[in-house]
Protein backbone atom coordinates (compact mmCIF):
# COMPACT_ATOMS: atom_id res chain seq x y z
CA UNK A 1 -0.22 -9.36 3.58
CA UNK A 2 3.77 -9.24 3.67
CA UNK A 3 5.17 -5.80 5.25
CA UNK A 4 8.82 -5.21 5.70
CA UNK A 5 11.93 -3.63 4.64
CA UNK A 6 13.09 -3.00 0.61
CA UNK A 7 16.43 -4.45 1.32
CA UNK A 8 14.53 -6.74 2.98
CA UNK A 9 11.84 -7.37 -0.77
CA UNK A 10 14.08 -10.89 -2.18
CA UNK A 11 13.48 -12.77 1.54
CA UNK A 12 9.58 -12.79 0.27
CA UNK A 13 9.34 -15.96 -2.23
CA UNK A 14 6.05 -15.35 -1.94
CA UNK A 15 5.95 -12.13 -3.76
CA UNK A 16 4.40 -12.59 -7.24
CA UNK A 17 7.81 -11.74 -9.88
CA UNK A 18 6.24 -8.80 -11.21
CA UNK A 19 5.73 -7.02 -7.40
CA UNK A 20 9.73 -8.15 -6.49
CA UNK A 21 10.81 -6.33 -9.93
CA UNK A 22 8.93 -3.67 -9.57
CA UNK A 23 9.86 -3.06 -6.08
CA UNK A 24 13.61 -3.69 -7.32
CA UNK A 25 13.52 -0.90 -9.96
CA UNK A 26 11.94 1.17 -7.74
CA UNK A 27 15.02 0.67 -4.85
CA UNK A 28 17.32 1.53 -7.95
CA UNK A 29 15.28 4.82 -8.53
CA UNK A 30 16.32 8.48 -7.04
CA UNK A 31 12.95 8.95 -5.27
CA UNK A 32 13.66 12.19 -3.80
CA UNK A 33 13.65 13.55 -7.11
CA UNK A 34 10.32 12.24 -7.83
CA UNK A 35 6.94 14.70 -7.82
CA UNK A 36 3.48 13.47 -7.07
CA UNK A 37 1.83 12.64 -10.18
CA UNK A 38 1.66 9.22 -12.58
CA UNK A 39 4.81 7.29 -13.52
CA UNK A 40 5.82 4.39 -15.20
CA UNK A 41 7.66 1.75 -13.07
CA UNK A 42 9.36 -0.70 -15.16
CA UNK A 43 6.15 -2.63 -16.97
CA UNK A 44 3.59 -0.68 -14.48
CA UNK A 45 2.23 2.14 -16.22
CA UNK A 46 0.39 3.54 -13.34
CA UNK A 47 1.82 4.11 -10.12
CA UNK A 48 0.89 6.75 -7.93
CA UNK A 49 3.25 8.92 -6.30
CA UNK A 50 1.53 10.77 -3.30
CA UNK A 51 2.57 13.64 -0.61
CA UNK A 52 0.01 13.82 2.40
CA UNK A 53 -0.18 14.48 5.80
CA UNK A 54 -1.22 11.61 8.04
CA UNK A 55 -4.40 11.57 9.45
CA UNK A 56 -6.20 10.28 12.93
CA UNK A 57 -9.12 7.85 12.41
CA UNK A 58 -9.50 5.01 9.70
CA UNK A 59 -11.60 3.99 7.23
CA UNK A 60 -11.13 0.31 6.20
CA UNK A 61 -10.82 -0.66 2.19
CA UNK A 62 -10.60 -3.91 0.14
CA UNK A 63 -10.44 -5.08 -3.04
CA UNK A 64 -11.55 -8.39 -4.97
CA UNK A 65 -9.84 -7.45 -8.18
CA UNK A 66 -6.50 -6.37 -7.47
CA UNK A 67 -3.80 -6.06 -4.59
CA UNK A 68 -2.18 -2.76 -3.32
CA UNK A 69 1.69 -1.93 -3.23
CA UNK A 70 2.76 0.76 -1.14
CA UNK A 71 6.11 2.08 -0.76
CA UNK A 72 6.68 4.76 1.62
CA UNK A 73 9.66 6.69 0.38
CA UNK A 74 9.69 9.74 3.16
CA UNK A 75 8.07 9.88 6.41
CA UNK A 76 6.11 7.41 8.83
CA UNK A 77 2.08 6.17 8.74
CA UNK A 78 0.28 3.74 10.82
CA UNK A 79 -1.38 1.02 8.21
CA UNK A 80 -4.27 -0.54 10.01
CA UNK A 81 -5.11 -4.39 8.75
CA UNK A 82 -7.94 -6.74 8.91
CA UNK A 83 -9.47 -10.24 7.80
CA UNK A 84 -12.22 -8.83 5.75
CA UNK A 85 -13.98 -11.66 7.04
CA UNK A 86 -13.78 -10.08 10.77
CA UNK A 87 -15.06 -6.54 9.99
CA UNK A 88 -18.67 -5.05 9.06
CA UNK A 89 -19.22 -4.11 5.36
CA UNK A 90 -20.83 -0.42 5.40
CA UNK A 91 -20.57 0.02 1.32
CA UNK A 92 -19.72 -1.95 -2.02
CA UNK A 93 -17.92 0.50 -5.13
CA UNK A 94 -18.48 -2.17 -7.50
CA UNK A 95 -16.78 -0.03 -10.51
CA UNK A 96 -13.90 1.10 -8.32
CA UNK A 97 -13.20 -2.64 -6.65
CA UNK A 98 -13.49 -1.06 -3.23
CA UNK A 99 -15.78 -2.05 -0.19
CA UNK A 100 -15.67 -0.13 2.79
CA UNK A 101 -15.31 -1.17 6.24
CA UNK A 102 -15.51 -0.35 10.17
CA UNK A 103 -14.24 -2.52 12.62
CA UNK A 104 -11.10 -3.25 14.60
CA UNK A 105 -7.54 -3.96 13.39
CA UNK A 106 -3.73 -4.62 13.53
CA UNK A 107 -1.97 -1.44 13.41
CA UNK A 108 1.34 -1.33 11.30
CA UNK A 109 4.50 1.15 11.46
CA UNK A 110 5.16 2.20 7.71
CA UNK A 111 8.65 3.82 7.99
CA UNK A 112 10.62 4.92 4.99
CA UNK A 113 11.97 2.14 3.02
CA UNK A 114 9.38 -0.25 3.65
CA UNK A 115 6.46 -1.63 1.64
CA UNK A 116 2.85 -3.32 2.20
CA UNK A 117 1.96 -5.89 -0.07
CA UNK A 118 -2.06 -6.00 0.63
CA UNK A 119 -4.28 -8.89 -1.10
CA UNK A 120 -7.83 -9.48 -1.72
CA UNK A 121 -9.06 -10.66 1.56
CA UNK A 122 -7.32 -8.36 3.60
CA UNK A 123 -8.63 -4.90 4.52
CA UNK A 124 -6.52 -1.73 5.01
CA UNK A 125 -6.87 1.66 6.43
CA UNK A 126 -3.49 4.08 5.28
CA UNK A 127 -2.49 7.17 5.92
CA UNK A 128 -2.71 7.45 9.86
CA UNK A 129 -0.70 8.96 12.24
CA UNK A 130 2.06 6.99 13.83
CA UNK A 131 3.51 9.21 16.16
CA UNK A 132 2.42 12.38 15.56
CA UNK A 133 1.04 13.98 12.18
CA UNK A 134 3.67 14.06 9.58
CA UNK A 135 4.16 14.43 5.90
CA UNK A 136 4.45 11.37 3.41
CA UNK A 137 5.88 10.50 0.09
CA UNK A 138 4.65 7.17 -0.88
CA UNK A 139 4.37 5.07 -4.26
CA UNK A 140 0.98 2.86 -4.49
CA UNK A 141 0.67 0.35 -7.20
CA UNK A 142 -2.85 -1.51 -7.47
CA UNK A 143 -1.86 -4.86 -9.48
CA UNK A 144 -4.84 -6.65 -11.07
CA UNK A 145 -5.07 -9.81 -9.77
CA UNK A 146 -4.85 -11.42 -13.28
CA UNK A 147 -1.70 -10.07 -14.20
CA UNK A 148 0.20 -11.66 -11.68
């Protein structure tokens, strides 16, 4: 898991070359402009842009099969992450690559202009309040694991 700044995206070595592009041509973007709906990022076909209100309680999620980028272009959320290996498994999406969890966490301040690089092995509950409910435009890439 790597969270931190966009200006902030080269100091991360570790950052497979196809995340750090994509998060450089998104930093060159005009994301205000953008709408929720599918766009094409570069070589990703398939990012999500999403507006939503943050929520109170979590609901934890993993993947075996691919790792999550989110960029949160307006607003603030609380990211909640966990050592799969630490939490309670409560259901298996085998055609989605999700598994559900409950258990106890890290909580994380997503502030515009950051990202959350997420990885198999780590679990993640998004879109909860940080402060107080509030509305957020975010862009969420799932890379297959394979293609990195």
């Amino acid at each position: 898991m790597i969270i931190d700044t966009m200006e902030n995206r080269a100091k991360h070595p570790e950052l497979p070359q196809r995340v750090l592009r994509t998060l450089d041509a998104i930093a060159a973007m005009d994301t205000a402009a953008l709408e929720p709906g599918i766009i094409r990022i570069g070589d990703v076909e398939h990012a999500k842009v999403l507006s939503y209100e943050t929520k109170t309680g979590r609901r934890f999620a993993s993947h075996l099969r691919h790792a999550d980028l989110t960029v949160v272009l307006e607003g603030e959320e609380c990211m909640t992450v966990a050592d799969t290996k630490t939490l309670v498994q409560t259901e298996h999406l085998t055609e989605k690559d999700v598994i559900h969890y409950e258990g106890e966490g890290t909580d994380y301040a997503l502030k515009q202009g950051m990202f959350a690089w997420i990885v198999p092995g780590d679990a993640h509950s998004t879109k909860q309040v940080l402060h107080a409910p509030c509305q957020v435009k975010s862009i969420i890439i799932n890379f297959e694991t394979e293609s990195l």
